[in-house]
PDB file of N, CA and C in Angstrom:
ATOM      1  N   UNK A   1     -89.669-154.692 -52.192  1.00  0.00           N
ATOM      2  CA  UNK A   1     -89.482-153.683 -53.214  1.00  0.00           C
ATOM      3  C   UNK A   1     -88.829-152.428 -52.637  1.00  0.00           C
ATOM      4  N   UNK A   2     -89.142-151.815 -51.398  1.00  0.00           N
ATOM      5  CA  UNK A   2     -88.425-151.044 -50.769  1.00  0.00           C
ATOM      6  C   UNK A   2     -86.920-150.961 -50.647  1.00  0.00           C
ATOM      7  N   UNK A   3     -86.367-152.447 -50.303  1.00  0.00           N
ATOM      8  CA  UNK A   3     -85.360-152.378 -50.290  1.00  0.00           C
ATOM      9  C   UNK A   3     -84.599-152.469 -51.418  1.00  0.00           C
ATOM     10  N   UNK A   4     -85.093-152.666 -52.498  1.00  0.00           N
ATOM     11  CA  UNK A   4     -84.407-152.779 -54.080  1.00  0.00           C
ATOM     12  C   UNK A   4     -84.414-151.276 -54.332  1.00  0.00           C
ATOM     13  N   UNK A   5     -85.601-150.208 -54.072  1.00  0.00           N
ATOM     14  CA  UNK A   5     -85.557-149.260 -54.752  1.00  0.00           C
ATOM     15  C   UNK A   5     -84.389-148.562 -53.712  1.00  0.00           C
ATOM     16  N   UNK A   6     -84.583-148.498 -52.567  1.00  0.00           N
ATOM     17  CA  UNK A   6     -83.168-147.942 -51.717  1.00  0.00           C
ATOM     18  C   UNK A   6     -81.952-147.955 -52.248  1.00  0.00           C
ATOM     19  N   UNK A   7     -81.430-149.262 -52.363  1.00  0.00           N
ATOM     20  CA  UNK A   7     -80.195-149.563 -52.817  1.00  0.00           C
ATOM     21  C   UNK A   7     -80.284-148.867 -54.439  1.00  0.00           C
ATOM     22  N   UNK A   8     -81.203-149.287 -55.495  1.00  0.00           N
ATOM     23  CA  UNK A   8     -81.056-148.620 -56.918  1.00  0.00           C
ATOM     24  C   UNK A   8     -81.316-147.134 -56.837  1.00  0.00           C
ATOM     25  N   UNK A   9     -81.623-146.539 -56.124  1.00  0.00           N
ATOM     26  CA  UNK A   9     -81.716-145.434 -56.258  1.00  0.00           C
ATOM     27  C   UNK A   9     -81.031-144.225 -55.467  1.00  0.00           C
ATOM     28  N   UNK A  10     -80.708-143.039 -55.542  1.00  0.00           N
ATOM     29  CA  UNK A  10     -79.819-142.362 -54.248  1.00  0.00           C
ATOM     30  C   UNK A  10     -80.461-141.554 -53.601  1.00  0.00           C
ATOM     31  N   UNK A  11     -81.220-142.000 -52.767  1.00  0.00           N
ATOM     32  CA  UNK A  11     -81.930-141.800 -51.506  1.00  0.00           C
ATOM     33  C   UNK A  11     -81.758-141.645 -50.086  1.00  0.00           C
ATOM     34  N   UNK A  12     -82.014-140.147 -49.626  1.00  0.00           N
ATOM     35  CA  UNK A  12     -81.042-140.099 -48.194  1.00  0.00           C
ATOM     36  C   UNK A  12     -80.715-141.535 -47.375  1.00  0.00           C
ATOM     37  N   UNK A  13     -79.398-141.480 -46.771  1.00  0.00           N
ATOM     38  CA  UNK A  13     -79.113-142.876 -46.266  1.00  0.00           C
ATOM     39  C   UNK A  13     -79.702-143.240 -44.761  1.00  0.00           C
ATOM     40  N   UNK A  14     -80.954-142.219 -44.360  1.00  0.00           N
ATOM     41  CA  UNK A  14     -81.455-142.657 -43.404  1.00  0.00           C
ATOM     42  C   UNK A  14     -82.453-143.916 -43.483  1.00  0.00           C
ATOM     43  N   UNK A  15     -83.209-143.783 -44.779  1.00  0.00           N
ATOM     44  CA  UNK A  15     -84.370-144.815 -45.097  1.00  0.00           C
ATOM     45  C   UNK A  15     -83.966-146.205 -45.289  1.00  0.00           C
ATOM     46  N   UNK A  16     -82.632-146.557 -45.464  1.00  0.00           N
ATOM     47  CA  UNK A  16     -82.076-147.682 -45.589  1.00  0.00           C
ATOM     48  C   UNK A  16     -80.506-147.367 -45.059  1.00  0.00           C
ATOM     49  N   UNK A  17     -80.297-147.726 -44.172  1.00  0.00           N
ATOM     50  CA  UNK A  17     -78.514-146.987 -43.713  1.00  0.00           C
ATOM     51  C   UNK A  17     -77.414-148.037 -44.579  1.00  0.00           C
ATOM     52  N   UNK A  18     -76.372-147.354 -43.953  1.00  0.00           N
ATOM     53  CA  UNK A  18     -75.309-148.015 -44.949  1.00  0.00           C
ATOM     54  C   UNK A  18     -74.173-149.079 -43.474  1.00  0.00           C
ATOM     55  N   UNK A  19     -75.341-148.007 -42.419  1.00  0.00           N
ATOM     56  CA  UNK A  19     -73.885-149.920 -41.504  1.00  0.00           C
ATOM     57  C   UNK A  19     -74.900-150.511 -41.221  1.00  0.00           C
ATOM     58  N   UNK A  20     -74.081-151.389 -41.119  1.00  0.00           N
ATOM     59  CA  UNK A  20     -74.244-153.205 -40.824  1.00  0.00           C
ATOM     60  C   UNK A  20     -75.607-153.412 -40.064  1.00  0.00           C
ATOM     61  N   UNK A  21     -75.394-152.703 -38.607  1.00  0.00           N
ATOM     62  CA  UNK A  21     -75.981-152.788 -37.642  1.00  0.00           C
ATOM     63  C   UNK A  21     -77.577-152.406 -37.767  1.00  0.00           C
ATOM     64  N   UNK A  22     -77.398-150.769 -38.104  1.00  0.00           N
ATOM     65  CA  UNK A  22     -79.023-150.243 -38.930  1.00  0.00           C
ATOM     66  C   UNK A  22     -79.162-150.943 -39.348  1.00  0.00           C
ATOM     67  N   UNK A  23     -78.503-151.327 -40.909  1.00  0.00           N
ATOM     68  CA  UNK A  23     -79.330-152.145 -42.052  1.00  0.00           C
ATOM     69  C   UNK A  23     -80.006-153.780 -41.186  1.00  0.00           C
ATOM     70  N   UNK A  24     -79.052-153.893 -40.389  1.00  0.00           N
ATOM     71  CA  UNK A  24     -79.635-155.394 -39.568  1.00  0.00           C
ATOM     72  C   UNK A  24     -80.916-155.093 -38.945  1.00  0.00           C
ATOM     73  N   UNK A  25     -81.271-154.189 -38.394  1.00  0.00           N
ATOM     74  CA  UNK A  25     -82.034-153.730 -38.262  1.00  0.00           C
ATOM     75  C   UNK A  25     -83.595-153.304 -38.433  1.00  0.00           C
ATOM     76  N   UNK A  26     -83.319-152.733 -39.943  1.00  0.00           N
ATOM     77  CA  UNK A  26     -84.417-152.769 -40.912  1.00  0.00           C
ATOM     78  C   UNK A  26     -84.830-153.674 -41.566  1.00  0.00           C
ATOM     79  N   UNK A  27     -83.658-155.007 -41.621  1.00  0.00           N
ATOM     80  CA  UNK A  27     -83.899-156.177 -42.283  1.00  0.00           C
ATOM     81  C   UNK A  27     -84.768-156.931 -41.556  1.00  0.00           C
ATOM     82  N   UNK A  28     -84.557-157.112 -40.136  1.00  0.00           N
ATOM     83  CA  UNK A  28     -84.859-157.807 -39.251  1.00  0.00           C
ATOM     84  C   UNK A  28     -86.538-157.782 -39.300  1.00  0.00           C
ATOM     85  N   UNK A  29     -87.066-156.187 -38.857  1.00  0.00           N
ATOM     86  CA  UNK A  29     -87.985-155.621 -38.712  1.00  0.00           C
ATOM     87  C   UNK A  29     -89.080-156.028 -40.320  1.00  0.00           C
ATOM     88  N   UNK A  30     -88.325-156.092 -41.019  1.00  0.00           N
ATOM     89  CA  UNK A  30     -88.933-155.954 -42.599  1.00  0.00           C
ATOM     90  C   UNK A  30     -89.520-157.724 -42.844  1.00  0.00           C
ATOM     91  N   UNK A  31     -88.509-158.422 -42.109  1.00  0.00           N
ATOM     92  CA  UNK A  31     -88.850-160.213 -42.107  1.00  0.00           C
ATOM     93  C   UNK A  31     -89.831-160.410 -41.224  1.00  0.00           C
ATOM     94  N   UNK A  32     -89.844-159.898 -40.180  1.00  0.00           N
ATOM     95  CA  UNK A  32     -90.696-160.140 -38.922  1.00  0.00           C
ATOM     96  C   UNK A  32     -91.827-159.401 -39.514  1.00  0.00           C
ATOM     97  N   UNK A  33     -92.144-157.888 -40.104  1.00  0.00           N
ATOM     98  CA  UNK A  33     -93.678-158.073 -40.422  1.00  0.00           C
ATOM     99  C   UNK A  33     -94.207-158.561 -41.627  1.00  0.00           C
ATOM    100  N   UNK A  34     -93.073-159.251 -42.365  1.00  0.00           N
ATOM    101  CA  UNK A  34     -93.821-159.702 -43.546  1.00  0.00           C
ATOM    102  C   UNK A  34     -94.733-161.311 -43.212  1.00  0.00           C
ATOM    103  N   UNK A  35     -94.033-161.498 -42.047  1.00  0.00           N
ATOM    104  CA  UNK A  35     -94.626-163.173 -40.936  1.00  0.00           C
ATOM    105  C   UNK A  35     -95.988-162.806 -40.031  1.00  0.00           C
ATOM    106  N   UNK A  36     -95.881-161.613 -39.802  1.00  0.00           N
ATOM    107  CA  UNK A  36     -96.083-161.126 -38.268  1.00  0.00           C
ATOM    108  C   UNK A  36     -97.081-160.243 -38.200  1.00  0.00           C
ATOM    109  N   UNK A  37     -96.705-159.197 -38.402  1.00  0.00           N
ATOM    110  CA  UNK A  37     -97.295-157.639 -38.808  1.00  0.00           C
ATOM    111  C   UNK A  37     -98.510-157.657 -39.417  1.00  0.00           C
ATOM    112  N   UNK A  38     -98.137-158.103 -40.619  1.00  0.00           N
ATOM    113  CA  UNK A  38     -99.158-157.588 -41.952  1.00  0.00           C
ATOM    114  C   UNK A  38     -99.929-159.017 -41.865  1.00  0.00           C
ATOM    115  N   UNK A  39     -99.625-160.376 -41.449  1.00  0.00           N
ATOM    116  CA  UNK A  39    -100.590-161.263 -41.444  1.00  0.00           C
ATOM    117  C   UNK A  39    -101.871-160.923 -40.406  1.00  0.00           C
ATOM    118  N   UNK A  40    -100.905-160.836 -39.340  1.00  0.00           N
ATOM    119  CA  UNK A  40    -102.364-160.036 -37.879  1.00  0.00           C
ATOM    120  C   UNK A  40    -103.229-159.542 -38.348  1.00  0.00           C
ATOM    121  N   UNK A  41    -103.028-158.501 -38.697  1.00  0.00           N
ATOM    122  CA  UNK A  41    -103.402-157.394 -39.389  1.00  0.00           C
ATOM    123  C   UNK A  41    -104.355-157.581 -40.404  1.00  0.00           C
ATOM    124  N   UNK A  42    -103.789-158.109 -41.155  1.00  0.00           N
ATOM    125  CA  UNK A  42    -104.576-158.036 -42.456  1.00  0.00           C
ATOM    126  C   UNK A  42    -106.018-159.283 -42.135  1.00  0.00           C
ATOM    127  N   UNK A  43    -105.554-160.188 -41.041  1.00  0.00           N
ATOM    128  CA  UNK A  43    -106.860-161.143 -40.474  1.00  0.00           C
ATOM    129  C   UNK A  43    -108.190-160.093 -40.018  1.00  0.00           C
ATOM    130  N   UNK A  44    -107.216-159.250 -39.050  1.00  0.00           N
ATOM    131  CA  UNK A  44    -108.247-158.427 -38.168  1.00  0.00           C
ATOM    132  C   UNK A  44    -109.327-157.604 -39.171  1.00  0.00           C
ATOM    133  N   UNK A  45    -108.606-157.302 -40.461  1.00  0.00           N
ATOM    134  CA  UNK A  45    -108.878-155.732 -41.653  1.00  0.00           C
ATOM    135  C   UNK A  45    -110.484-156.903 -42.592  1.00  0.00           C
ATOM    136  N   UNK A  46    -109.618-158.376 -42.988  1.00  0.00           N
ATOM    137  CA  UNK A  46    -110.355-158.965 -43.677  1.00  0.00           C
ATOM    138  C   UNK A  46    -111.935-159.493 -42.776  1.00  0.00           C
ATOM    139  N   UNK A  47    -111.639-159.766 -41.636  1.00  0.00           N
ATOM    140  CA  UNK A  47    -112.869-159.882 -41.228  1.00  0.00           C
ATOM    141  C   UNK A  47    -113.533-158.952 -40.835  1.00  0.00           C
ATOM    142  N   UNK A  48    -113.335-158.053 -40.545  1.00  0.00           N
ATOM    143  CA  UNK A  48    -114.306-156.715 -39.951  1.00  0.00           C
ATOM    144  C   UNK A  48    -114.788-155.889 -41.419  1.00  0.00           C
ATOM    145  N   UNK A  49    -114.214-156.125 -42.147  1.00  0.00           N
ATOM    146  CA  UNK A  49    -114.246-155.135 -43.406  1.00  0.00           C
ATOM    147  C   UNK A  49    -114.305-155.555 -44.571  1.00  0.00           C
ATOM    148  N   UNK A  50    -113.148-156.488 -45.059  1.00  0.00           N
ATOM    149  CA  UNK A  50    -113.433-156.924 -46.605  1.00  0.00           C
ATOM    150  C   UNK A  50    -114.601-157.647 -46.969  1.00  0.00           C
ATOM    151  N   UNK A  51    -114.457-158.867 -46.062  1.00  0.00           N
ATOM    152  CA  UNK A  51    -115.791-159.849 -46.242  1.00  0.00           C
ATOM    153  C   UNK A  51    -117.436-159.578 -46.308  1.00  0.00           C
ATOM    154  N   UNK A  52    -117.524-158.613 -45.658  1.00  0.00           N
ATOM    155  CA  UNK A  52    -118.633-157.904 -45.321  1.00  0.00           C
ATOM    156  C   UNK A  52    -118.631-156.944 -46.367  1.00  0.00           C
ATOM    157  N   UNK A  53    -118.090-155.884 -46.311  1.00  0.00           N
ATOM    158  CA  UNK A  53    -118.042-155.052 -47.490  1.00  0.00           C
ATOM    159  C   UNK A  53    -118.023-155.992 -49.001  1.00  0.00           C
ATOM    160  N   UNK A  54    -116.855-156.226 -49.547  1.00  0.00           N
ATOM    161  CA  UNK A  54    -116.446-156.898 -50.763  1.00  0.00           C
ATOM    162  C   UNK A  54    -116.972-157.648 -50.921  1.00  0.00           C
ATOM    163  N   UNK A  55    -116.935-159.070 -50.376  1.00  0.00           N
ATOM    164  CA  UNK A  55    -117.393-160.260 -50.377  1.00  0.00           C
ATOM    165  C   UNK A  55    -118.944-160.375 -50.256  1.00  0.00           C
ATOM    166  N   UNK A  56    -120.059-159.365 -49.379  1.00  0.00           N
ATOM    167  CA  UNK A  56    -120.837-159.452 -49.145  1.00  0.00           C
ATOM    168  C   UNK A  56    -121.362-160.570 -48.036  1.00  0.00           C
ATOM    169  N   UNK A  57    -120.371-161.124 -47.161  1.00  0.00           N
ATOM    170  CA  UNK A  57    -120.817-162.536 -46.292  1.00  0.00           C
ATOM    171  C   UNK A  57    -121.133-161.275 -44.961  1.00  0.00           C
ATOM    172  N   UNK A  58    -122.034-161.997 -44.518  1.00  0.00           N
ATOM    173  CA  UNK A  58    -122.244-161.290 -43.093  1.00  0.00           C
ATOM    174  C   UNK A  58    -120.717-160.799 -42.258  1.00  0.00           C
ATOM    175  N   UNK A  59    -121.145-160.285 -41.387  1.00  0.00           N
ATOM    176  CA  UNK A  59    -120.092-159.673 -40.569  1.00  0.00           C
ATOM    177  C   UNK A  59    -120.567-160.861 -39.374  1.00  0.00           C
ATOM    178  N   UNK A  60    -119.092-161.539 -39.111  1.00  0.00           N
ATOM    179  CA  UNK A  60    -119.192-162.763 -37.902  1.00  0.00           C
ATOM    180  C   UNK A  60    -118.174-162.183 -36.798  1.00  0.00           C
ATOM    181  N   UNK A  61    -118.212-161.698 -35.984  1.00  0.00           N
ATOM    182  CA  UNK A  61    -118.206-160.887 -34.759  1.00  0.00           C
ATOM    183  C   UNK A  61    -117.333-162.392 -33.853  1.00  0.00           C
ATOM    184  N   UNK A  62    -117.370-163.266 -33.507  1.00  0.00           N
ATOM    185  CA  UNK A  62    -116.725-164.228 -33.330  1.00  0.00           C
ATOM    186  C   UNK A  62    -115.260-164.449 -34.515  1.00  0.00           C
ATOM    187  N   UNK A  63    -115.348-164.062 -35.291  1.00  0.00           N
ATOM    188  CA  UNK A  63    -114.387-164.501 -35.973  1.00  0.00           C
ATOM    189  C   UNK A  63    -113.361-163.471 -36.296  1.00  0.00           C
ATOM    190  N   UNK A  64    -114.068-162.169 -35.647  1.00  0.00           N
ATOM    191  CA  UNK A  64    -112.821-160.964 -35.479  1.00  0.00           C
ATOM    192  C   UNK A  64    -112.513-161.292 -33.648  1.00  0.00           C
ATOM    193  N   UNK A  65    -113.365-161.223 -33.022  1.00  0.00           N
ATOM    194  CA  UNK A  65    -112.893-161.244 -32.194  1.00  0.00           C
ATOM    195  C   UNK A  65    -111.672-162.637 -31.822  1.00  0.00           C
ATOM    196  N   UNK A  66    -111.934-163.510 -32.624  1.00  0.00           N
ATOM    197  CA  UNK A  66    -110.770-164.500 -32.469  1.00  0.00           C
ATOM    198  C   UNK A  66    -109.630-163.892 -33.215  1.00  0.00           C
ATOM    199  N   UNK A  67    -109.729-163.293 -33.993  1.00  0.00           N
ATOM    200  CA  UNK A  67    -108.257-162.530 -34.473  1.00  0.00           C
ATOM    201  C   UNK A  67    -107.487-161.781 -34.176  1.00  0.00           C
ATOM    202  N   UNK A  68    -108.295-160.550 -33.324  1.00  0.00           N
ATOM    203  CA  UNK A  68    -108.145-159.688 -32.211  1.00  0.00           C
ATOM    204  C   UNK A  68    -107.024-160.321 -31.402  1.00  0.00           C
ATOM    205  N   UNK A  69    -106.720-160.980 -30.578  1.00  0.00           N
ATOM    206  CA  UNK A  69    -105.768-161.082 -29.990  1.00  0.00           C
ATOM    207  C   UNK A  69    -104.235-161.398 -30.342  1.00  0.00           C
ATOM    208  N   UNK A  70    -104.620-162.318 -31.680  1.00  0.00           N
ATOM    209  CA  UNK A  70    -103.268-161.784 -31.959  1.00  0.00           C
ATOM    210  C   UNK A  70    -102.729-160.616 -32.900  1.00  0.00           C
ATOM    211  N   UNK A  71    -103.323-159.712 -33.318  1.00  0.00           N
ATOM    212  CA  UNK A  71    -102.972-158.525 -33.611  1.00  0.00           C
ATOM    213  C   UNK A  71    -102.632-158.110 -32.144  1.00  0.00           C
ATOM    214  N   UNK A  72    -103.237-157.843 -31.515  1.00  0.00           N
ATOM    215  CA  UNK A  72    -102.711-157.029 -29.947  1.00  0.00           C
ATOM    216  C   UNK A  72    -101.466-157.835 -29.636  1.00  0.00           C
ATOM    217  N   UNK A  73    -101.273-158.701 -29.434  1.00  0.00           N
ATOM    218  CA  UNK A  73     -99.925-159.630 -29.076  1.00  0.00           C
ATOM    219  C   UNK A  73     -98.647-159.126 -30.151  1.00  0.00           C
ATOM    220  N   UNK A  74     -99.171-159.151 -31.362  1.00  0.00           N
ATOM    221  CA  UNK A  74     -97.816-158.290 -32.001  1.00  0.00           C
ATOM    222  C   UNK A  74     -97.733-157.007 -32.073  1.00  0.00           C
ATOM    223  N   UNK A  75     -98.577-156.141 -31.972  1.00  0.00           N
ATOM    224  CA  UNK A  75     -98.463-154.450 -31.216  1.00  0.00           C
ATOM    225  C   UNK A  75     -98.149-154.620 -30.291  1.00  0.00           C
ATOM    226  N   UNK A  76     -98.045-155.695 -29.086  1.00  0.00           N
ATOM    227  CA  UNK A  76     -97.464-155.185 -28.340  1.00  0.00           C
ATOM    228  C   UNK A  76     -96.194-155.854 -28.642  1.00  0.00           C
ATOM    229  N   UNK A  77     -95.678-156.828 -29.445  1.00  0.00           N
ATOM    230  CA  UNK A  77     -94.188-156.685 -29.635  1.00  0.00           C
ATOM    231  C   UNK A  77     -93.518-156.077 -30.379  1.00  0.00           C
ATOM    232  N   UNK A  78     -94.366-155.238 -30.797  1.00  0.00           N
ATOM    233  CA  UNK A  78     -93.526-154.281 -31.853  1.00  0.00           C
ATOM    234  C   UNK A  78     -93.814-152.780 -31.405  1.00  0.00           C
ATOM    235  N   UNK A  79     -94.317-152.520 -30.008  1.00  0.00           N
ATOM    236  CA  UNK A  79     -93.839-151.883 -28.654  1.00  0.00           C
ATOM    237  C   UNK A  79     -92.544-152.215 -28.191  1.00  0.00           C
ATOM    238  N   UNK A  80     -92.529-153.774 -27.747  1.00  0.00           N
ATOM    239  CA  UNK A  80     -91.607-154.235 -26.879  1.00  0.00           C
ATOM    240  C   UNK A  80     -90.203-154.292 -27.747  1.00  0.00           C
ATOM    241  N   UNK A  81     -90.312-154.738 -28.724  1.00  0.00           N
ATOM    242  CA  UNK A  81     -88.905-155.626 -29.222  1.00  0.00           C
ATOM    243  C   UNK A  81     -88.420-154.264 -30.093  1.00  0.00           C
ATOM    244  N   UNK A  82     -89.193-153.600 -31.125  1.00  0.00           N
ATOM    245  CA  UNK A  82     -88.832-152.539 -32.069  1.00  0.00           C
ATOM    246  C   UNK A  82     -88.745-151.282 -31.467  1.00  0.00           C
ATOM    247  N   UNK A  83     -89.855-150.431 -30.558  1.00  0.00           N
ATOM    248  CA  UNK A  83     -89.866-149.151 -30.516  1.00  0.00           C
ATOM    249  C   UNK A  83     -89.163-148.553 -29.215  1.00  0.00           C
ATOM    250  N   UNK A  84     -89.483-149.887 -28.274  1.00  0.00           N
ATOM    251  CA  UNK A  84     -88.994-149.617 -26.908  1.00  0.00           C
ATOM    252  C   UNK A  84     -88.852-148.118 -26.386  1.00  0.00           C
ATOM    253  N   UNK A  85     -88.285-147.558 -26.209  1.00  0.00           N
ATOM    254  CA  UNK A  85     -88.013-145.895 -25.727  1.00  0.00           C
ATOM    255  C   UNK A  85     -87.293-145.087 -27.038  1.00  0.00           C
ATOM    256  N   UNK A  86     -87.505-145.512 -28.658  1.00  0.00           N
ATOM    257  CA  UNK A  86     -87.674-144.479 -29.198  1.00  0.00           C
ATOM    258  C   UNK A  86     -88.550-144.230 -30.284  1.00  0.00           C
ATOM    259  N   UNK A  87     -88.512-143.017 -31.064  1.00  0.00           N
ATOM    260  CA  UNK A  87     -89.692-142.625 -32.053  1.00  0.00           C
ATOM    261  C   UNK A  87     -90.117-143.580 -33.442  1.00  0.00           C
ATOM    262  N   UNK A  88     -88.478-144.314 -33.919  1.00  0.00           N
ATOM    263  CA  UNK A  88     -88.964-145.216 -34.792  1.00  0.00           C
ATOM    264  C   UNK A  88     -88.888-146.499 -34.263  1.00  0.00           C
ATOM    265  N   UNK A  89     -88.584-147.421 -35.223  1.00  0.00           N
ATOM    266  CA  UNK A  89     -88.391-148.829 -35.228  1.00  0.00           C
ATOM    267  C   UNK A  89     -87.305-149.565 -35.009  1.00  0.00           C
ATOM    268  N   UNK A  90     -86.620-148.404 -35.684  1.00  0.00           N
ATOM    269  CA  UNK A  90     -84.790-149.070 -35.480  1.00  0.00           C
ATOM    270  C   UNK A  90     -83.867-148.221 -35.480  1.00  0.00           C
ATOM    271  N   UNK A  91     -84.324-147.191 -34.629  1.00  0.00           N
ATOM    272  CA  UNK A  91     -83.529-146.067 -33.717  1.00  0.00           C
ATOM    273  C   UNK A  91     -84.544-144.746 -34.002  1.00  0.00           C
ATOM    274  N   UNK A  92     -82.785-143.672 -33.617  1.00  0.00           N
ATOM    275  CA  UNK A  92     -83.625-141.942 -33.989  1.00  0.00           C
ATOM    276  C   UNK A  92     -84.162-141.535 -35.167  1.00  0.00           C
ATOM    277  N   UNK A  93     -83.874-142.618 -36.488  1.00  0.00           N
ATOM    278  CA  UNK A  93     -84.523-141.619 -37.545  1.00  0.00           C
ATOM    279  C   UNK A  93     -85.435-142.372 -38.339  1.00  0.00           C
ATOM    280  N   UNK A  94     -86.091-142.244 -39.178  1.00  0.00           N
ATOM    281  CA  UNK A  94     -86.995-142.749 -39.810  1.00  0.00           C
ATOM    282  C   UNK A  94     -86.138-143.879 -40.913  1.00  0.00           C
ATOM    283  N   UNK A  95     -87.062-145.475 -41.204  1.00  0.00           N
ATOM    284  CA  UNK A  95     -86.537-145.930 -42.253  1.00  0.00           C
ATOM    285  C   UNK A  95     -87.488-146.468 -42.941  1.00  0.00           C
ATOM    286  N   UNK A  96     -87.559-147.536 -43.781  1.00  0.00           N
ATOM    287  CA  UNK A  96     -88.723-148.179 -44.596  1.00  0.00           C
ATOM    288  C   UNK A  96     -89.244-148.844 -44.341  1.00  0.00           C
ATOM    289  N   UNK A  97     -88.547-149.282 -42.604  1.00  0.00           N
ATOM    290  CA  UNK A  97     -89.330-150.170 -41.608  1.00  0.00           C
ATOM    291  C   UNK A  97     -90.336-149.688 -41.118  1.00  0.00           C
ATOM    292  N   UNK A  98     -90.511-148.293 -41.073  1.00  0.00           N
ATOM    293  CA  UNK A  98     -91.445-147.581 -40.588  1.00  0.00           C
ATOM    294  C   UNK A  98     -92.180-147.239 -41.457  1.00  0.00           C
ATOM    295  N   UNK A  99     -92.533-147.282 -42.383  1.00  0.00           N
ATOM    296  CA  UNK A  99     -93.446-146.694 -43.767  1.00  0.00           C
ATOM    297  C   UNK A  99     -94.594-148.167 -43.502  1.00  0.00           C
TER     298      UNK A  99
END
């Protein structure tokens, strides 16, 4: 949805750029955590928190800690591969990869 409202709307051209290369960029980043990112993640969030909270099932401490590692394995590639030596994701300025 980010990237639909970018393009439909006229929104500084840092949040979505207009070359090739940026936009490859943000695309790249935007595929990889929709696989990657937000699945880790959302394992690590659902067992420590939803299930227990929402769901009401006990909190199973084995079953975060098995998730735990791969959240850390993709923080650290999204150290390694995205941020490397700068402030965002896919260079000097901020985009929707970073939101």
């Amino acid at each position: 949805i980010l990237k639909y409202l970018a393009v439909r709307y006229a929104i500084p051209e840092h949040w979505y750029p207009t070359d090739h290369r940026q936009r490859a960029c943000v695309d790249e980043y935007l595929a990889w955590h929709h696989m990657d990112t937000r699945i880790n993640a959302l394992t690590v969030v659902e067992r420590e928190f939803v299930e227990p909270q929402m769901m009401k099932k006990p909190l199973d401490p084995a079953a975060v800690e098995k998730a735990v590692p791969d959240l850390n394995r993709t923080l650290d590639m999204l150290q390694t591969m995205f941020l490397r030596d700068q402030q965002f994701l896919c260079g000097d300025n901020i985009t929707i990869a970073d939101l």
